[in-house]
Each structure stands twice: as structure tokens, then as C-alpha cells.
C-alpha atoms as a PDB file:
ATOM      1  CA  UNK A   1      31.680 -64.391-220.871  1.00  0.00           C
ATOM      2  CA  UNK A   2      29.992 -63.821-217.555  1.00  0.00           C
ATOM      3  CA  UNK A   3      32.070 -64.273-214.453  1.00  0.00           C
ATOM      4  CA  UNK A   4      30.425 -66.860-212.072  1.00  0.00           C
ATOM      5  CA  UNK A   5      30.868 -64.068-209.443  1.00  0.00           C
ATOM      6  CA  UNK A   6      28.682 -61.624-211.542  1.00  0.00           C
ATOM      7  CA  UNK A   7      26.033 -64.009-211.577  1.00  0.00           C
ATOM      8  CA  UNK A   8      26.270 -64.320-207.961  1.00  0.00           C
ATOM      9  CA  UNK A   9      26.425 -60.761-207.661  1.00  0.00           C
ATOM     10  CA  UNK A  10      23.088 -60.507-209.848  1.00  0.00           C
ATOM     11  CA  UNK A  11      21.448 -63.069-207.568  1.00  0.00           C
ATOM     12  CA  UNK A  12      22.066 -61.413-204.439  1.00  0.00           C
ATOM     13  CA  UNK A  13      21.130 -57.706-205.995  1.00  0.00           C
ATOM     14  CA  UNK A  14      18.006 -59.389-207.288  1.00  0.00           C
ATOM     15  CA  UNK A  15      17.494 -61.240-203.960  1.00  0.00           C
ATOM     16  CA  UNK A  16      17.919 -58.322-201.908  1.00  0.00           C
ATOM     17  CA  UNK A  17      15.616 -55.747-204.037  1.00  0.00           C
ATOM     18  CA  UNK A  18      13.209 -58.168-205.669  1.00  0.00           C
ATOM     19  CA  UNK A  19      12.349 -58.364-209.260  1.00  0.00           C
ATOM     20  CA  UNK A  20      10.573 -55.844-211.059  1.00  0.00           C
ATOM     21  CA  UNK A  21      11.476 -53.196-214.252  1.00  0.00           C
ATOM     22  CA  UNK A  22      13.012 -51.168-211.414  1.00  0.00           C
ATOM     23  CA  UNK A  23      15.740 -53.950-210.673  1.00  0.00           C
ATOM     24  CA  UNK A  24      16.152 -54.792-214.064  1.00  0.00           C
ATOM     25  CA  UNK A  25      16.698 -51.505-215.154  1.00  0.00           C
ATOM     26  CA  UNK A  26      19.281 -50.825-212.396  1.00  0.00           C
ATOM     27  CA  UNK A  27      21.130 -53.976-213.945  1.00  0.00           C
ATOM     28  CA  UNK A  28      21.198 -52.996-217.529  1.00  0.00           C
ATOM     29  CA  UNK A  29      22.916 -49.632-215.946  1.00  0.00           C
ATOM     30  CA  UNK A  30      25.690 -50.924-213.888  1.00  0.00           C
ATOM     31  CA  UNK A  31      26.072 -53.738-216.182  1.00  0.00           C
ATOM     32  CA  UNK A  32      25.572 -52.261-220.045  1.00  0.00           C
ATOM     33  CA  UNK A  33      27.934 -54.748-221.769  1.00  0.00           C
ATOM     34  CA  UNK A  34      25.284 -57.309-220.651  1.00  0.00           C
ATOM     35  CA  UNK A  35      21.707 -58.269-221.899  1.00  0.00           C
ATOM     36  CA  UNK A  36      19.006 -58.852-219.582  1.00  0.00           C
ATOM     37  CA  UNK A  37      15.575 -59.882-219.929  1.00  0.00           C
ATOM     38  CA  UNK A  38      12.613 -60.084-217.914  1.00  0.00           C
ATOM     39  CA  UNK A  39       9.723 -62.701-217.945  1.00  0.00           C
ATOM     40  CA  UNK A  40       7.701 -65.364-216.598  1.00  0.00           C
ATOM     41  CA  UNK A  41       9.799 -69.073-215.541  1.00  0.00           C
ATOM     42  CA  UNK A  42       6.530 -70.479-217.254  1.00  0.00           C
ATOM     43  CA  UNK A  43       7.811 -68.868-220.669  1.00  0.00           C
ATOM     44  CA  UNK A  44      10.785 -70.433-220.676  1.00  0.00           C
ATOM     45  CA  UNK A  45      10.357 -74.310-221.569  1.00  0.00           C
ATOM     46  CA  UNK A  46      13.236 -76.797-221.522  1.00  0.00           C
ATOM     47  CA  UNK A  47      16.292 -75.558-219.988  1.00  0.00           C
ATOM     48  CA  UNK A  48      17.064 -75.493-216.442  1.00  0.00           C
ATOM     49  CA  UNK A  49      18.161 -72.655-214.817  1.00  0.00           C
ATOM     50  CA  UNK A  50      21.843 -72.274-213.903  1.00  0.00           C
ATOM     51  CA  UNK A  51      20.286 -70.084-210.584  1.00  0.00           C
ATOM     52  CA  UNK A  52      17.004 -70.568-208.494  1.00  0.00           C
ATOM     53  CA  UNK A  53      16.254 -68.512-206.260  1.00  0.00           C
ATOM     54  CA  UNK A  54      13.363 -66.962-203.952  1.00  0.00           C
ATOM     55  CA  UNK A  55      10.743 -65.788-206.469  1.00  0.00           C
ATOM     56  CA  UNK A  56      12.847 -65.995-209.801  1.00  0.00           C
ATOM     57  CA  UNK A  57      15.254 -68.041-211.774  1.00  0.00           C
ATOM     58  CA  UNK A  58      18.350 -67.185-213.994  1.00  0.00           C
ATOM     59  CA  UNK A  59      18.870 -68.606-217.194  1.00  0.00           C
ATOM     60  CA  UNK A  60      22.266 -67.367-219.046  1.00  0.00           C
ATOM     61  CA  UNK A  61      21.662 -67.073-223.295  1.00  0.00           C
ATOM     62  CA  UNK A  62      24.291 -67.467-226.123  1.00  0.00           C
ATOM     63  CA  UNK A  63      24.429 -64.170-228.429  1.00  0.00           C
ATOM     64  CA  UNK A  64      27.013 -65.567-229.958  1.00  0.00           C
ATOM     65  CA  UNK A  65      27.164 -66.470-234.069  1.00  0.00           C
ATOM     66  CA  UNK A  66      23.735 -64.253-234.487  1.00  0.00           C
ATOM     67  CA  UNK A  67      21.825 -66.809-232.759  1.00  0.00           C
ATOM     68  CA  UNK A  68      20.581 -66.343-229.230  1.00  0.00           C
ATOM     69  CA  UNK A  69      20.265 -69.447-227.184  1.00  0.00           C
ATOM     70  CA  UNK A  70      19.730 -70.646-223.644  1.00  0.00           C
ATOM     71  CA  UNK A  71      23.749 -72.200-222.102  1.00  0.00           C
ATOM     72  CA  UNK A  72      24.363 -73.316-219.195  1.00  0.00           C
ATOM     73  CA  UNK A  73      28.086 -72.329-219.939  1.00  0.00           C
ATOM     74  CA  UNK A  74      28.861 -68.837-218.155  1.00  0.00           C
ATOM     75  CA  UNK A  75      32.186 -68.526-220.809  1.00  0.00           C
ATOM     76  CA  UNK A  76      29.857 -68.699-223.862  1.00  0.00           C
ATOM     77  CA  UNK A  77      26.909 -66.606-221.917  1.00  0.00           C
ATOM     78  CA  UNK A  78      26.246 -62.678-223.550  1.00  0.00           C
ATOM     79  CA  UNK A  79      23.067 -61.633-221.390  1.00  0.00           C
ATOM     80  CA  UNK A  80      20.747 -62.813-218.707  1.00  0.00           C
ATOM     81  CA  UNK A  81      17.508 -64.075-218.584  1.00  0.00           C
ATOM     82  CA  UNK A  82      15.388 -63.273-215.154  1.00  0.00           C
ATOM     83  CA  UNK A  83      12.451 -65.551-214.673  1.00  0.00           C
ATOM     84  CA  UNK A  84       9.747 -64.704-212.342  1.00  0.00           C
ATOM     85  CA  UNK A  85       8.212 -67.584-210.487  1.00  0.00           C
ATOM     86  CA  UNK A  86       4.421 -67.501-210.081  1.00  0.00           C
ATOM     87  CA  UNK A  87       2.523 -69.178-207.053  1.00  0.00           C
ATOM     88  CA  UNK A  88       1.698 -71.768-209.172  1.00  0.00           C
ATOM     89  CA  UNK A  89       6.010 -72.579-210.103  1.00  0.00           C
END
């Protein structure tokens, strides 16, 4: 489970510093009993991000029953996908 004010708390760290290996990094660190991944929002195809924000997205993923999968469900969420938004998004 991740709280709803974790997420928030993510956003505004995110927000605030910008997203790059740096920020991600300095996630994984505070937060080790969570998974968080970095990529392009054009990567990601179908679900709709439980976040948007300037410059990036956030998508929460199911580790649960050996099977990772996107949820828009923070109580069933393991980790945290940050999407990068291109010009182009």
C-alpha cells in the first residue's frame, strides 16, 4: 500500500527538484520499501496516470502475486512509475 499522502509527497519532491536519476535516486533512499522507475510517458501505453504534473506523470504498479501491473488503486500499489513528458506529450 502507498498512502495517498506519500504520493503527494512524491509529487511535490519531484515538482520541486525536477526529474532526473538524481531525484529518483534520492526517492529509492528515503523511500526503500518502495519501487520506482524512471521513463518516458510515451512508453507507457494505456493507463492513465493517477498524477500529472509539470513535466512528468505518476503511474502506481501492482507487485503483487509475481505479476507487476499498472493500478490505479494506491492499497494494492508496491512501487512507482515516473513518466517524463516530452515537448511533444
Amino acid at each position: 500500500m502507498i498512502e495517498p499522502e506519500r504520493i503527494e509527497q512524491i509529487v511535490a519532491v519531484v515538482t520541486r527538484a525536477g526529474l532526473t536519476p538524481g531525484t529518483v535516486s534520492a526517492l529509492r533512499e528515503v523511500f526503500p520499501e518502495m519501487h520506482f522507475t524512471h521513463c518516458l510517458d510515451d512508453d507507457i501505453g494505456g493507463p492513465q496516470p493517477v498524477r500529472e504534473a509539470a513535466g512528468f506523470n505518476l503511474y502506481l504498479v501492482d507487485g503483487h502475486d509475481h505479476c507487476m501491473r499498472f493500478t490505479d488503486a494506491p492499497e494494492r500499489a508496491t512501487g512507482v512509475v515516473l513518466a517524463e513528458l516530452t515537448e511533444e506529450d
